[in-house]
Protein backbone atom coordinates (compact mmCIF):
# COMPACT_ATOMS: atom_id res chain seq x y z
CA UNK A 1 43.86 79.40 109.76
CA UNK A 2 43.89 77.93 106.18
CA UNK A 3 43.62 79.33 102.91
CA UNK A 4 40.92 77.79 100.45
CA UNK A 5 40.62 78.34 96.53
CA UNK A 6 37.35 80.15 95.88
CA UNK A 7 36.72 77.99 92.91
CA UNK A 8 33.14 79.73 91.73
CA UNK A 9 34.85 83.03 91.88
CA UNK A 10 37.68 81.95 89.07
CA UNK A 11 34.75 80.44 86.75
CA UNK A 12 32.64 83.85 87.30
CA UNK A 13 35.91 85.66 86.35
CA UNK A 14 37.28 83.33 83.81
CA UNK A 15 32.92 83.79 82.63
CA UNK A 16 33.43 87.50 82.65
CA UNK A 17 36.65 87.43 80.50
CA UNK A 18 35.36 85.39 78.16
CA UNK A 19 37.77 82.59 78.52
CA UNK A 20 36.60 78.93 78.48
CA UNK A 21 38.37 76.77 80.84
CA UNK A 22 40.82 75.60 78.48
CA UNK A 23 42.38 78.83 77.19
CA UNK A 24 42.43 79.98 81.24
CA UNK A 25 44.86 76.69 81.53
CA UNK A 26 46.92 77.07 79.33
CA UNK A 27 46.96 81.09 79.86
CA UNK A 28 47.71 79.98 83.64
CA UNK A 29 50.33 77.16 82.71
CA UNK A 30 47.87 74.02 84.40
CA UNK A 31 46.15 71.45 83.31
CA UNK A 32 42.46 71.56 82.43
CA UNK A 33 41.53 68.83 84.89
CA UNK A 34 43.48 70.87 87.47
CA UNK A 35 41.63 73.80 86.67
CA UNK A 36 38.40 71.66 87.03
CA UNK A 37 39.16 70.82 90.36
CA UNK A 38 39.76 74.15 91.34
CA UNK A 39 36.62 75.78 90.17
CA UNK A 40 35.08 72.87 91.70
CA UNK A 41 36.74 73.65 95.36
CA UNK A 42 37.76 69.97 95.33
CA UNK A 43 41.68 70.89 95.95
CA UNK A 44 41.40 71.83 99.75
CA UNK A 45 45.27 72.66 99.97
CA UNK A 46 46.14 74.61 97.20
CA UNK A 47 49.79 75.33 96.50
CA UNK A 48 50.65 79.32 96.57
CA UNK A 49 52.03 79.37 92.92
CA UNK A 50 48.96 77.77 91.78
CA UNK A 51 46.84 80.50 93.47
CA UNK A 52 48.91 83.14 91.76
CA UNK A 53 49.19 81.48 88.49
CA UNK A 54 45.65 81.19 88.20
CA UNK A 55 45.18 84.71 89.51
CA UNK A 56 47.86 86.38 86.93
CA UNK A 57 45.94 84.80 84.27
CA UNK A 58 42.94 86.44 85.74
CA UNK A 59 44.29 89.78 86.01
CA UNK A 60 43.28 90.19 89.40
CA UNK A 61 45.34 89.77 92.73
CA UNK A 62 45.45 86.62 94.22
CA UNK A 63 43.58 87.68 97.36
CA UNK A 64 40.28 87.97 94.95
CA UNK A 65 40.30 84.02 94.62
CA UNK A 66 40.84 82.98 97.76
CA UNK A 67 39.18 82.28 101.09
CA UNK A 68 40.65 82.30 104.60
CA UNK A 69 39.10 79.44 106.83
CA UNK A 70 39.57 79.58 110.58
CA UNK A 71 40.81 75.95 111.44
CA UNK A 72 38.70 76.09 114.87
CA UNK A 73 35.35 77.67 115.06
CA UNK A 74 35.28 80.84 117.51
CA UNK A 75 33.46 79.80 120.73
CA UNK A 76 32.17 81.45 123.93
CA UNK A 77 35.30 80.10 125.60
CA UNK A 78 37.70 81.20 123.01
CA UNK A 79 36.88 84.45 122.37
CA UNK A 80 36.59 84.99 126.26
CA UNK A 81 40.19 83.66 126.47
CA UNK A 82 40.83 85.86 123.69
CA UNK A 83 40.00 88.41 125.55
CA UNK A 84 41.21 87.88 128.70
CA UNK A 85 44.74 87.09 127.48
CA UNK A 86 44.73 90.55 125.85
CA UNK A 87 43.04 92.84 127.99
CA UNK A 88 44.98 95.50 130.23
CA UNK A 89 45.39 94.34 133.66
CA UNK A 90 42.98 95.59 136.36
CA UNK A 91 44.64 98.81 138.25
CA UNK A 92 43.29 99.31 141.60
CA UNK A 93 43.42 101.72 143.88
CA UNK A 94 44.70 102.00 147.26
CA UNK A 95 44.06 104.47 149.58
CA UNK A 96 46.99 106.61 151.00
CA UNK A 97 45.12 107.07 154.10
């Protein structure tokens, strides 16, 4: 599992706060082409301070500007492996007879 900047989500906030990119960078301590590159989702690691810079400058928690990404897709034979790894084991019954 990764974590991805949701980088149209910070320009709709940084839209509805009325701040133009620049003022949001310098509110946020980065640089404008950093910022750029964030609302543009072309960082694909983003560094946790950055997230919560960006976020405190936003007023919001960082968990509003982010995006968890599953590293491997969820498959028939995953999930069934998920499921078999964590499922109670079968009791049966024997007869006392």
């Amino acid at each position: 599992m990764s974590i991805r900047i949701n980088g149209q989500r910070i320009a709709e906030l940084r839209a509805n706060k009325g701040l133009n990119i620049a003022t949001l960078a310098r509110k946020a301590g980065v640089s404008v082409p950093t910022l750029i590159r964030y609302e543009a989702s072309k960082i694909t690691r983003p560094h946790a301070s950055t997230i919560q810079v960006i976020a405190q400058a936003l007023e919001v928690p960082s968990t509003e500007i982010i995006i968890t990404v599953l590293d491997e897709p969820v498959t028939r034979e995953t999930s069934k492996t998920v499921i078999t790894e964590n499922a109670t084991p079968e009791v049966k019954e024997t007869s006392n007879a």
